[in-house]
Protein backbone atom coordinates (compact mmCIF):
# COMPACT_ATOMS: atom_id res chain seq x y z
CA UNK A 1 0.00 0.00 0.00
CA UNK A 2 2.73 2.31 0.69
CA UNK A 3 4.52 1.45 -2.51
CA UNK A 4 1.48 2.63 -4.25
CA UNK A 5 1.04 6.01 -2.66
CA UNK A 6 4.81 7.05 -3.10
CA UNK A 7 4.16 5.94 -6.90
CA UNK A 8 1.18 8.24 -7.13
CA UNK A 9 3.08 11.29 -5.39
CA UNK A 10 5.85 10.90 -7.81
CA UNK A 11 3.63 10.77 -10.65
CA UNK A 12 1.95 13.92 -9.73
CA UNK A 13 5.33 15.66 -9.38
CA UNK A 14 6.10 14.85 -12.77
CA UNK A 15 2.82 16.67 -14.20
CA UNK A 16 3.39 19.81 -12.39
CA UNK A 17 6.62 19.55 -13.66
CA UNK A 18 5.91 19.02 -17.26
CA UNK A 19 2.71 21.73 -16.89
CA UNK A 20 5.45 24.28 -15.89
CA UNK A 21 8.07 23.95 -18.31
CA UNK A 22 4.59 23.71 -20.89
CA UNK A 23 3.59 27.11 -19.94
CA UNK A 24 7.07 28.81 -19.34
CA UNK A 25 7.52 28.04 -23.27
CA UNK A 26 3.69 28.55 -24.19
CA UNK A 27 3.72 31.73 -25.79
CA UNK A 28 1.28 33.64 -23.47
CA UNK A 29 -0.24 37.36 -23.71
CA UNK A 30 0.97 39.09 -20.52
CA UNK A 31 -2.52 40.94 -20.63
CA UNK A 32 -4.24 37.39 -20.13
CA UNK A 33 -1.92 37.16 -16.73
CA UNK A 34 -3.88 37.80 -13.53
CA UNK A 35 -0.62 38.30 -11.74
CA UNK A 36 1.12 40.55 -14.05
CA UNK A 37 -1.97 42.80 -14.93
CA UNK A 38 -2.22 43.54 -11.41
CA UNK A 39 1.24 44.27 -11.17
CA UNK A 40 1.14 46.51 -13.43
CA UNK A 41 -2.13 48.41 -12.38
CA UNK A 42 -0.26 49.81 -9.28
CA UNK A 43 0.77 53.53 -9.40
CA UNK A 44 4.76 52.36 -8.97
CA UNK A 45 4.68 49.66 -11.77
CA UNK A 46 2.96 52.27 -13.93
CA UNK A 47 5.62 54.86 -13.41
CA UNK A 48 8.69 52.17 -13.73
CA UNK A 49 7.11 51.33 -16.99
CA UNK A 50 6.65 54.82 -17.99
CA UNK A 51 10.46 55.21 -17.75
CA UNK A 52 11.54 52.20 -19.30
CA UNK A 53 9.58 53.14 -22.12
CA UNK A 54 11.23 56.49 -22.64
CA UNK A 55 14.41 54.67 -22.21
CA UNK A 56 14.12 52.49 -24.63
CA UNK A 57 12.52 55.05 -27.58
CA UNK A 58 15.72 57.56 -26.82
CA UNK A 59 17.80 55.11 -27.11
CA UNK A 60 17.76 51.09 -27.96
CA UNK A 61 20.76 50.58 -25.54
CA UNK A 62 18.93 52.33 -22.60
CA UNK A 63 16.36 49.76 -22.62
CA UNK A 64 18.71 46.98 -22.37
CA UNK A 65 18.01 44.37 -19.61
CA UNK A 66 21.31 45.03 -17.58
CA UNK A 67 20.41 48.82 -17.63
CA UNK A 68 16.31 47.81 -17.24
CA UNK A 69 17.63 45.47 -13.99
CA UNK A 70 20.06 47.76 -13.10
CA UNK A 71 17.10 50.68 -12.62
CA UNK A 72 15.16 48.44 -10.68
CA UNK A 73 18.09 47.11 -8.54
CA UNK A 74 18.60 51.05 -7.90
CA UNK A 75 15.13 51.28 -7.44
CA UNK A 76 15.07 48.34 -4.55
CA UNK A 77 18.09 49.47 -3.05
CA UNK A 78 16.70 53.16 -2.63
CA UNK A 79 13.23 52.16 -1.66
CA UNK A 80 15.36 49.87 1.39
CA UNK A 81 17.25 52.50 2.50
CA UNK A 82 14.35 54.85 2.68
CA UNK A 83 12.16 52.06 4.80
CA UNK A 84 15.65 52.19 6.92
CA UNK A 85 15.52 55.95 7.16
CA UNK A 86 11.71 55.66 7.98
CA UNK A 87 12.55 53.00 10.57
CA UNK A 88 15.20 55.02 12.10
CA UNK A 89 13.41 58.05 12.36
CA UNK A 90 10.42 56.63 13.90
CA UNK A 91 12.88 54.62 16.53
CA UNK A 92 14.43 58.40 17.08
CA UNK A 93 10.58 59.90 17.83
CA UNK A 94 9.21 56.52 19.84
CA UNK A 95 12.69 57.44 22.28
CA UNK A 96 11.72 61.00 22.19
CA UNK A 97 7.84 60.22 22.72
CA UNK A 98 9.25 57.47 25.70
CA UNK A 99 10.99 60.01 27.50
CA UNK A 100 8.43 63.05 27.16
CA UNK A 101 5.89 60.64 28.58
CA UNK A 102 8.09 59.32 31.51
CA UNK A 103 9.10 62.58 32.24
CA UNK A 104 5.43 63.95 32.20
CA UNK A 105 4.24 60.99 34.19
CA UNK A 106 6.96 61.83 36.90
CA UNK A 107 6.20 65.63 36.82
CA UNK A 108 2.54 64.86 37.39
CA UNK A 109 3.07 62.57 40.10
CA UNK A 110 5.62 64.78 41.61
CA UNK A 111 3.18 67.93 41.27
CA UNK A 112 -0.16 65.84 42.53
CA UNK A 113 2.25 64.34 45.26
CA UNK A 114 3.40 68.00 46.04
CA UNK A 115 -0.29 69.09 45.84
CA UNK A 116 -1.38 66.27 48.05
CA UNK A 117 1.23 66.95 50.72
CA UNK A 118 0.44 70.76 51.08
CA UNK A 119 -3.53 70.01 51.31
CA UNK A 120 -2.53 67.43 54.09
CA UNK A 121 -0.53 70.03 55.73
CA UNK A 122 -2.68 72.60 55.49
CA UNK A 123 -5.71 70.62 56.83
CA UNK A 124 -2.99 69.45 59.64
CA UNK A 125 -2.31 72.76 60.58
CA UNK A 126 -6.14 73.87 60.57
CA UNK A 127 -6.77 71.14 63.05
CA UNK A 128 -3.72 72.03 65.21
CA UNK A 129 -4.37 75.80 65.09
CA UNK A 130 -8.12 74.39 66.69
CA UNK A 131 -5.97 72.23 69.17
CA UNK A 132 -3.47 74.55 70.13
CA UNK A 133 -6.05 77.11 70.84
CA UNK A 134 -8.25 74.94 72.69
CA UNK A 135 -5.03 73.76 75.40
CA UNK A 136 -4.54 77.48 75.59
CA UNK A 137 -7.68 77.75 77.10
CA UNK A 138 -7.73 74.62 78.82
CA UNK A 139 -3.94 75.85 80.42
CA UNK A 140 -5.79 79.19 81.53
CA UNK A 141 -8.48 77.17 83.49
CA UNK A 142 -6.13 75.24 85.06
CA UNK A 143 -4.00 77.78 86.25
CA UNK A 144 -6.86 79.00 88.01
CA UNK A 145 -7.77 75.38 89.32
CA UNK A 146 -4.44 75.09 90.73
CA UNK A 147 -4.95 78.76 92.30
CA UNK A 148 -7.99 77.19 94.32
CA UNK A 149 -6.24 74.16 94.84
CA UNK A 150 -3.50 76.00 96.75
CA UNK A 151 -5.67 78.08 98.56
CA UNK A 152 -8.02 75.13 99.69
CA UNK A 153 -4.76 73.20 100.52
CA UNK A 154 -3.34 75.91 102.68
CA UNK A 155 -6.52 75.97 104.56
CA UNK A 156 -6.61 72.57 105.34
CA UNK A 157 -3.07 72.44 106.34
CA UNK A 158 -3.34 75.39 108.80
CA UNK A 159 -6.46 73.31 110.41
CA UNK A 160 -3.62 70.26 110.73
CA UNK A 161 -0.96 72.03 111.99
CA UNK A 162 -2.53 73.70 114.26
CA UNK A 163 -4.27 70.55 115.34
CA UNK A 164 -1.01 68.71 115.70
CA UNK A 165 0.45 71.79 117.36
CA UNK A 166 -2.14 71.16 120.21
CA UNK A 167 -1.32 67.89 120.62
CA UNK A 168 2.82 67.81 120.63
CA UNK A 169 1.73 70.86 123.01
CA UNK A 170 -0.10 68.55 125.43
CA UNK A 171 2.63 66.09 124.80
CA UNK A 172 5.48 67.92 126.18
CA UNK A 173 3.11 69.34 128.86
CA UNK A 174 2.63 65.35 129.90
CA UNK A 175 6.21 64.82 129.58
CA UNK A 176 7.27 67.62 132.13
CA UNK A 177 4.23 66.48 134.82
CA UNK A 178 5.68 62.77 134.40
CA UNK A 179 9.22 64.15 134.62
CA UNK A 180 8.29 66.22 138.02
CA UNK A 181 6.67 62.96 139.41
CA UNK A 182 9.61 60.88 139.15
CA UNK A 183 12.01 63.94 140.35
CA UNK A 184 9.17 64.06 143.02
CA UNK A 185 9.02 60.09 143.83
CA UNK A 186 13.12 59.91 143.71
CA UNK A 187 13.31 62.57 146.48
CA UNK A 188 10.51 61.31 148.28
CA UNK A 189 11.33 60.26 151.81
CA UNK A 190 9.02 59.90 154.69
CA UNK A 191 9.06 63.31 155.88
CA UNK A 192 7.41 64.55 151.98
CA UNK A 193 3.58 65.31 151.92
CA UNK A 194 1.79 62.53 149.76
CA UNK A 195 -0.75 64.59 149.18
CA UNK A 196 2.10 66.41 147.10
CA UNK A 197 2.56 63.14 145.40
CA UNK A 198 -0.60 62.31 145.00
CA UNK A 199 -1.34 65.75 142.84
CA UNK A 200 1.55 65.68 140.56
CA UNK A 201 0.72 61.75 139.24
CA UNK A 202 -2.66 62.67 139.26
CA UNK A 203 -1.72 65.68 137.16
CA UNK A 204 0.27 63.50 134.90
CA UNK A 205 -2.93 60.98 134.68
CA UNK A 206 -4.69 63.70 133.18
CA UNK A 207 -2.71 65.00 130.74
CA UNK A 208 -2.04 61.30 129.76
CA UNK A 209 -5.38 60.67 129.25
CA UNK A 210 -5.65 64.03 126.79
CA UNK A 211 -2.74 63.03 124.75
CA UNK A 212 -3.50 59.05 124.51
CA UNK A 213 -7.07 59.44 124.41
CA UNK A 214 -7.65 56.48 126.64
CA UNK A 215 -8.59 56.66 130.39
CA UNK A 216 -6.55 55.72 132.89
CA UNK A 217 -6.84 55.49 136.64
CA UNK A 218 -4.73 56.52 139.51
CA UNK A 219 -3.08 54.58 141.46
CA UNK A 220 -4.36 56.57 144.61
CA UNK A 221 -3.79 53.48 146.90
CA UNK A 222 -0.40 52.77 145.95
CA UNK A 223 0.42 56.89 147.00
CA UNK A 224 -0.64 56.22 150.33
CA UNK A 225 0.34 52.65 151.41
CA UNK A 226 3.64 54.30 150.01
CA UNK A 227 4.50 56.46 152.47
CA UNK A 228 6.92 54.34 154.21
CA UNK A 229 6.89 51.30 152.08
CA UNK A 230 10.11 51.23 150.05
CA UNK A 231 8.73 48.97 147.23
CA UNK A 232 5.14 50.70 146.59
CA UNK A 233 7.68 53.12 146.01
CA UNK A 234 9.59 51.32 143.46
CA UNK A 235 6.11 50.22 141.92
CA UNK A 236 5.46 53.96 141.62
CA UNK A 237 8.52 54.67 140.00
CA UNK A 238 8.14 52.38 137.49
CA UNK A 239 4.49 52.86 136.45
CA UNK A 240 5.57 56.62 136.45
CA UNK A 241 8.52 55.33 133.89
CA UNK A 242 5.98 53.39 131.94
CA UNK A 243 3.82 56.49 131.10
CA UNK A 244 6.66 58.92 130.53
CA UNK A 245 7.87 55.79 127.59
CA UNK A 246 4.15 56.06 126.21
CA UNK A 247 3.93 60.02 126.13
CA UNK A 248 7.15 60.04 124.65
CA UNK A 249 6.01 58.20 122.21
CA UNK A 250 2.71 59.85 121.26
CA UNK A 251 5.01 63.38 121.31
CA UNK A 252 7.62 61.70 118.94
CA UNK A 253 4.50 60.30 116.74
CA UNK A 254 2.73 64.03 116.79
CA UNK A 255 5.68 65.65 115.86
CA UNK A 256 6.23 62.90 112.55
CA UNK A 257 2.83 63.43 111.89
CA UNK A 258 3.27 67.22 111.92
CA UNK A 259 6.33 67.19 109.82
CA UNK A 260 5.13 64.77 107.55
CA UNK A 261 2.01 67.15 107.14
CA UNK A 262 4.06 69.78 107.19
CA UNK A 263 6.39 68.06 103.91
CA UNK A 264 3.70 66.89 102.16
CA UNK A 265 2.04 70.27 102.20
CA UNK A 266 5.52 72.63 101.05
CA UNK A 267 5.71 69.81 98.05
CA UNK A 268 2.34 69.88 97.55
CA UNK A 269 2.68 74.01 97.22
CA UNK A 270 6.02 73.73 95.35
CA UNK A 271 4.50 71.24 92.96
CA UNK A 272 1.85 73.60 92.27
CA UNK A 273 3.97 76.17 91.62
CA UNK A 274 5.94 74.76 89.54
CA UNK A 275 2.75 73.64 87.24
CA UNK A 276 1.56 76.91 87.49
CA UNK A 277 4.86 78.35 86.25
CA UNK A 278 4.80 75.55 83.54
CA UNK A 279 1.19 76.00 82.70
CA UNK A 280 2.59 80.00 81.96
CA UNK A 281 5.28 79.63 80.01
CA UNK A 282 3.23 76.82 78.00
CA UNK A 283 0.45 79.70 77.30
CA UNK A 284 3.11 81.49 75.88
CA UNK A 285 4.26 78.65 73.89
CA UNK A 286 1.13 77.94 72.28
CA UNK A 287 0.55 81.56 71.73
CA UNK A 288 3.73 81.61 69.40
CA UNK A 289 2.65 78.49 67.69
CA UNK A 290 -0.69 79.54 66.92
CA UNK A 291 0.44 82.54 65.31
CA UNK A 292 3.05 80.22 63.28
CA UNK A 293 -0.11 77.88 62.47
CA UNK A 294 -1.86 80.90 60.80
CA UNK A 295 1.29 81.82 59.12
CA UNK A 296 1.44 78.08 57.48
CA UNK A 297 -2.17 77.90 56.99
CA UNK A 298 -1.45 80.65 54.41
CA UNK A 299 1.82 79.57 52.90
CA UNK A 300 0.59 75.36 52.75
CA UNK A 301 -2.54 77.05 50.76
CA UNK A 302 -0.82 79.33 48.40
CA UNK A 303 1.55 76.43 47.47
CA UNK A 304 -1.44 74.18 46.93
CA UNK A 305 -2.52 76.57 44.37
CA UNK A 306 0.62 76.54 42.67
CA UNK A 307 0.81 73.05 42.55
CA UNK A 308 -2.68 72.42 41.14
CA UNK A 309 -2.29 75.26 38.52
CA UNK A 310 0.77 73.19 37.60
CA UNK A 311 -0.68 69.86 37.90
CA UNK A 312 -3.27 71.43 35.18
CA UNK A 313 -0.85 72.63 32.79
CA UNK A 314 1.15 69.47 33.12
CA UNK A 315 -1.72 67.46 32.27
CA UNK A 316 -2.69 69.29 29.06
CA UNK A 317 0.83 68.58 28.07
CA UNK A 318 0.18 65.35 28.64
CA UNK A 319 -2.90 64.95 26.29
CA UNK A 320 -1.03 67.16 23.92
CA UNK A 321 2.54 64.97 23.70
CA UNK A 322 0.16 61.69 23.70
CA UNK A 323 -1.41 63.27 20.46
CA UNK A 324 1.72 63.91 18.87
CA UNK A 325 3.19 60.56 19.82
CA UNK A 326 -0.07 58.73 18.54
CA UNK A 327 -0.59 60.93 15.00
CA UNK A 328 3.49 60.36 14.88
CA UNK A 329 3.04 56.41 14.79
CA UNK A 330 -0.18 56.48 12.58
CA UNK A 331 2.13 58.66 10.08
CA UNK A 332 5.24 56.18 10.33
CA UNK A 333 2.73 53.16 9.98
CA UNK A 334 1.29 54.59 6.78
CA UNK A 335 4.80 55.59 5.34
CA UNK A 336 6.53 52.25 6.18
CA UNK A 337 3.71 50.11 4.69
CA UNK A 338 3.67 52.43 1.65
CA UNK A 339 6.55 51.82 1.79
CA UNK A 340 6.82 47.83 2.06
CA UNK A 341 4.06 47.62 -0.86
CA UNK A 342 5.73 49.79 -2.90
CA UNK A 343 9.25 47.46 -2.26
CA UNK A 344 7.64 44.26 -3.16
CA UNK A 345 6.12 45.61 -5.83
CA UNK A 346 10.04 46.04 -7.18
CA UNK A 347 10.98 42.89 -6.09
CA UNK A 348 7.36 41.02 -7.54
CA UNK A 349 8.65 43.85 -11.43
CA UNK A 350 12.06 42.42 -10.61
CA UNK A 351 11.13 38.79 -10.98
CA UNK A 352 8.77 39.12 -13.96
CA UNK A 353 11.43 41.00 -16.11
CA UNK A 354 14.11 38.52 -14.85
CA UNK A 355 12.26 35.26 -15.99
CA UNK A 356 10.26 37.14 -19.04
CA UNK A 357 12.50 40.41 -20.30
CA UNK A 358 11.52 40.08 -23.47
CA UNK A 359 7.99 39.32 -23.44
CA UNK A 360 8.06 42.65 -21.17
CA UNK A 361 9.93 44.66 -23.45
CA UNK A 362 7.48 43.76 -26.00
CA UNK A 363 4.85 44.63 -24.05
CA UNK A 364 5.83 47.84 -23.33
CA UNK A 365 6.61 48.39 -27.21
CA UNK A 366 2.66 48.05 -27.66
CA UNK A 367 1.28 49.46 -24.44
CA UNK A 368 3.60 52.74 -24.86
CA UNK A 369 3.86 52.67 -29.14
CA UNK A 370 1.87 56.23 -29.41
């Protein structure tokens, strides 16, 4: 089977072969030739023949085939070089039109960008003018709160220290009745006056009671049986000792208290002070920057014009350069495929008057006889 197919395929190749060499020597009328007529009904074939023609009735050696091929050859070669030139040229304005556009692209993003940024600022500023102005106020009404603060404080702290005045007063009152006891007791012999005894711890019961705030009895008993009993004595002595230990301690604990009161109020003034002195040279601060907010306000806004007037501008450049670049490329298309026909019509004339001169030559004898 495949023996018979290749047989068939070579038998066809020989009648296309023999049907080519049949019409190559068939005398034909190039008018009767689909190809050629419509080779020669373009503008460029017209004019090539149109010179050929005068070529050949000046002068019989003009219309020669080397000096026919030799036209068309010239012909070719100029019609390559000017598809070059046209290539070249539009390679030139596509670098030109590449770098207009990226360069308009980048201004517009840098003037938008710029526009942007001083439209943020200014709307920044607004908003900080509003806060700055607002802490202003809100520093004035605190100076005054920390005015009443003070004063309220001071009040308060005069009621304490007089308070704990009183008491480290009644304190060191205790301190000297307990003290006078004890002198009292340690001198006592049996010749002293209990009744002298008996008013000086009583004394220093009292005040004890004032400055503890507990009552406490006294030890009337023990004063009398003590008269000539060395160890009531002793007993004495040492509950006197015990009290003096406690009032010492409630006058050591009044005067930390008062101190401490005392500290805490002079930092509590000091810190005050200080705020207050902050809280004025803030005011002034904030003065200053409002003024410089106002001052931005109008410089961020002026710029924002400029930027948007040349944002605009830019922009019609933009539409302007991309309808130079896109009537530039229609033009090259419509040149360089002019072109490209027009170069294989030359090659298409080329071929026909290679392969068929004189059947040409005599067709141009009849078509251009008058």
């Amino acid at each position: 089977m495949r023996s018979l197919t290749n047989l068939l395929f070579i038998s066809m190749l020989f009648f296309v072969s023999c049907n080519t060499e049949l019409f190559d020597t068939i005398d034909i009328d190039l008018e009767n030739v689909p190809a050629f007529v419509e080779l020669t009904a373009h503008p460029v074939s017209q004019a090539f023949f149109s010179a050929v023609a005068l070529r050949m009735r000046e002068k019989a050696a003009n219309g020669g085939f080397s000096k026919v091929m030799a036209l068309i050859n010239e012909l070719i070669n100029d019609n390559r070089r000017q598809i070059q030139r046209i290539r070249k040229i539009n390679e030139r304005v596509e670098g030109e039109c590449l770098i207009t556009t990226h360069k308009l692209k980048d201004r517009a993003i840098f003037f938008n960008g710029q526009r942007n940024y001083f439209n943020t600022r200014s709307t920044v500023s607004v908003e900080e003018k509003a806060e700055a102005l607002n802490v202003m106020n809100s520093r004035n009404t605190q100076k005054t709160v920390y005015a009443n603060l003070l004063n309220t404080a001071n009040s308060a702290f005069q009621l304490q220290d007089k308070k704990w005045g009183a008491r480290i007063q009644r304190a060191q009152d205790a301190l000297s009745k307990v003290n006078a006891a004890l002198s009292a007791i340690n001198e006592w012999t049996p010749k002293t006056n209990p009744a002298f005894i008996q008013r000086l711890v009583k004394e220093t019961t009292e005040l004890y009671s004032k400055v503890k705030r507990y009552p406490l009895s006294i030890p009337s008993e023990m004063i009398q049986l003590a008269a000539n009993d060395n160890q009531l004595k002793k007993r004495l002595y040492e509950w006197l000792n015990l009290l003096k230990g406690s009032v010492v301690e409630a006058l050591g604990s009044a005067q930390t208290a008062r101190n401490e009161i005392t500290g805490l109020y002079n930092s509590y003034k000091n810190t005050l002070q200080t705020l207050n002195d902050l809280l004025v040279d803030d005011s002034k601060k904030l003065s200053n920057a409002i003024e410089n907010y106002s001052t931005l306000i109008k410089v961020y806004t002026e710029n924002e014009k400029i930027y948007t007037n040349l944002a605009s501008q830019n922009d019609l450049l933009i539409v302007a350069n991309t309808k130079w670049c896109d009537q530039e490329m229609a033009n090259y298309k419509a040149n360089n495929n002019a072109m490209v026909a027009q170069l294989k019509v030359f090659t298409d004339l080329k071929f026909w008057l290679r392969k068929n001169f004189s059947r040409v030559k005599e067709w141009l004898q009849k078509k251009y006889a008058h």
